[in-house]
Protein backbone atom coordinates (compact mmCIF):
# COMPACT_ATOMS: atom_id res chain seq x y z
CA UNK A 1 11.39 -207.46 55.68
CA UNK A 2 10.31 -211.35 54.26
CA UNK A 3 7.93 -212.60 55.66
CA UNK A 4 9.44 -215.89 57.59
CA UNK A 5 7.44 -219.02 57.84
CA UNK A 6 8.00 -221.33 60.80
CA UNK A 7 8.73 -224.49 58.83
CA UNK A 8 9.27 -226.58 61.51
CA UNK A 9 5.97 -225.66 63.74
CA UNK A 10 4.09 -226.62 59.77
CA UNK A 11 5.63 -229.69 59.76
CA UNK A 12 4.80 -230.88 62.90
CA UNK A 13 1.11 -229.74 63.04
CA UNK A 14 1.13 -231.90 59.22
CA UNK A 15 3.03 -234.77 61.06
CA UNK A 16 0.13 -234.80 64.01
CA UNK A 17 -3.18 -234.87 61.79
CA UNK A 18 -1.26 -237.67 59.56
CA UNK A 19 -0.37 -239.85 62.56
CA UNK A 20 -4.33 -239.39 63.26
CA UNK A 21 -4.98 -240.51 59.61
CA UNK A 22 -3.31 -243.70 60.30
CA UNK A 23 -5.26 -246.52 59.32
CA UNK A 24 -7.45 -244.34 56.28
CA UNK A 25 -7.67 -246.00 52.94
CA UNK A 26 -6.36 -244.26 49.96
CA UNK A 27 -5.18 -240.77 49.68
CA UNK A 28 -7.04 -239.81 53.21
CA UNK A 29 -3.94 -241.16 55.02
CA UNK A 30 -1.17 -239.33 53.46
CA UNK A 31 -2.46 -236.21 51.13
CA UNK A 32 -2.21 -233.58 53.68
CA UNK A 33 -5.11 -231.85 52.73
CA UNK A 34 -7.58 -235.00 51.67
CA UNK A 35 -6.19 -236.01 55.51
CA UNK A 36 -6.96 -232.65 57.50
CA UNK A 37 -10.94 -232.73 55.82
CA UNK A 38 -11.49 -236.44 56.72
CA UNK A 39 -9.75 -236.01 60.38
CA UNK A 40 -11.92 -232.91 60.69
CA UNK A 41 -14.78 -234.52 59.95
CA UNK A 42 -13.69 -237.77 61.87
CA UNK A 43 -13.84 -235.41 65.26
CA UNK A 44 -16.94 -233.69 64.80
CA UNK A 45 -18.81 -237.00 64.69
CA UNK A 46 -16.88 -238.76 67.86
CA UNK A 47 -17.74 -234.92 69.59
CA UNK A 48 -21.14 -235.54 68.39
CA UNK A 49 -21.28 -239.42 69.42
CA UNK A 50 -19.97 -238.89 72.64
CA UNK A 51 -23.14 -236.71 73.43
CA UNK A 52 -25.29 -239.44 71.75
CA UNK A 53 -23.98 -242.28 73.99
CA UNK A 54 -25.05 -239.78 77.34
CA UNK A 55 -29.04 -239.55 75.36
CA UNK A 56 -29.02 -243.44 74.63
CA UNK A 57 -27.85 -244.45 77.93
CA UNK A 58 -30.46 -242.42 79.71
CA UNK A 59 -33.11 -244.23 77.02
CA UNK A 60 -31.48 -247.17 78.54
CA UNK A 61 -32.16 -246.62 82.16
CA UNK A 62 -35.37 -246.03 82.03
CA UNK A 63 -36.28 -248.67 80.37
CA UNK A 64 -34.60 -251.18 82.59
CA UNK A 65 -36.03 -249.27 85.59
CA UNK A 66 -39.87 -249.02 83.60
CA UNK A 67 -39.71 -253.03 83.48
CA UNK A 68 -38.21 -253.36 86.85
CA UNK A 69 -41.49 -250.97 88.73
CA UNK A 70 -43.63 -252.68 86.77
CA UNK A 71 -42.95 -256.04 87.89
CA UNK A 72 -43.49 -254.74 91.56
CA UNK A 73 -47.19 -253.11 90.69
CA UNK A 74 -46.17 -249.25 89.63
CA UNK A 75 -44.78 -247.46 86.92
CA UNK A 76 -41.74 -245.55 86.09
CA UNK A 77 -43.54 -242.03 86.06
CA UNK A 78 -45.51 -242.98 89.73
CA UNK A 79 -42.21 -244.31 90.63
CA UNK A 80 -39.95 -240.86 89.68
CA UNK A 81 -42.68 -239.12 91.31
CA UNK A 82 -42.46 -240.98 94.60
CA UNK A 83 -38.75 -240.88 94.89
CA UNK A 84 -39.01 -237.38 94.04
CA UNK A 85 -41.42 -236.56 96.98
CA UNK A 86 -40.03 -238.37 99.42
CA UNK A 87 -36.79 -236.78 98.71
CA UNK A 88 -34.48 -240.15 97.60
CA UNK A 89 -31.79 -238.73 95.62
CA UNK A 90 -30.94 -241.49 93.65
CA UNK A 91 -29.84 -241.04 90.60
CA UNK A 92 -31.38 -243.24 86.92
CA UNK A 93 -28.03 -244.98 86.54
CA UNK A 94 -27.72 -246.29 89.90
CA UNK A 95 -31.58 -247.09 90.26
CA UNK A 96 -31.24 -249.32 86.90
CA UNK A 97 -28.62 -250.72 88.25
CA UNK A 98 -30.42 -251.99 91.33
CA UNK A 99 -33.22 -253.39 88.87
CA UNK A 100 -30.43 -255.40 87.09
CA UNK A 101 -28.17 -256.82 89.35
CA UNK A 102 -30.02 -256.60 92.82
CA UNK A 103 -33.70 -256.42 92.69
CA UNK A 104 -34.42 -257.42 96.39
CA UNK A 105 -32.88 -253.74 96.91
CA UNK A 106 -35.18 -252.45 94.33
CA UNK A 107 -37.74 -253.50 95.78
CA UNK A 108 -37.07 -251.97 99.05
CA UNK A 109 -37.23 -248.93 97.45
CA UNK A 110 -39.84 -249.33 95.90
CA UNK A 111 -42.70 -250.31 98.57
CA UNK A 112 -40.33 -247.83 101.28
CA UNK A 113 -41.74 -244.43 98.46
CA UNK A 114 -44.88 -245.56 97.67
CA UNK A 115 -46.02 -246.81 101.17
């Protein structure tokens, strides 16, 4: 028996990874197999990005929250380590964003942990 290919199913996979070539320069938008690298390779970096951007907003956080305990007396570290033994679960993002946008609440927090 021949072996049958499923023409149709082909075309429409090569139809997909073109439409997400749209926009390339050059062959990498319409030579199907210049296309299917340069996609390839497009999604391994946005996979990889999309962990960076979790690392560099942590990086973030703690800065903004290091400046913010410093300007009331303390450090980030002695700060963590307060919060942490006086059992305030609150979490880098939100904390940062106190130091921000509402520092009167940071504050709080920060002579209610290391009283």
């Amino acid at each position: 028996m021949a072996r049958s290919a499923n023409k149709v199913a082909a075309r429409n996979r090569r139809r997909k990874f073109l439409k997400l070539a749209k926009g390339y320069w050059g062959r990498r938008k319409n030579v199907w197999t210049v296309a299917k690298n340069h996609i390839e390779k497009g999604l391994l970096h946005a996979y990889v990005g999309r962990k960076l951007k979790k690392r560099s907003y942590r990086s973030l956080w703690i800065v903004r929250i290091n400046a913010a305990a410093r300007e009331n007396g303390t450090t980030y570290s002695r700060l963590m380590h307060a919060l942490k033994i006086n059992n305030v679960n609150i979490n880098r993002k939100v904390l940062a964003d106190f130091a921000m946008n509402r520092p009167e609440v940071f504050k709080t927090i920060v002579s209610q942990v290391l009283k």
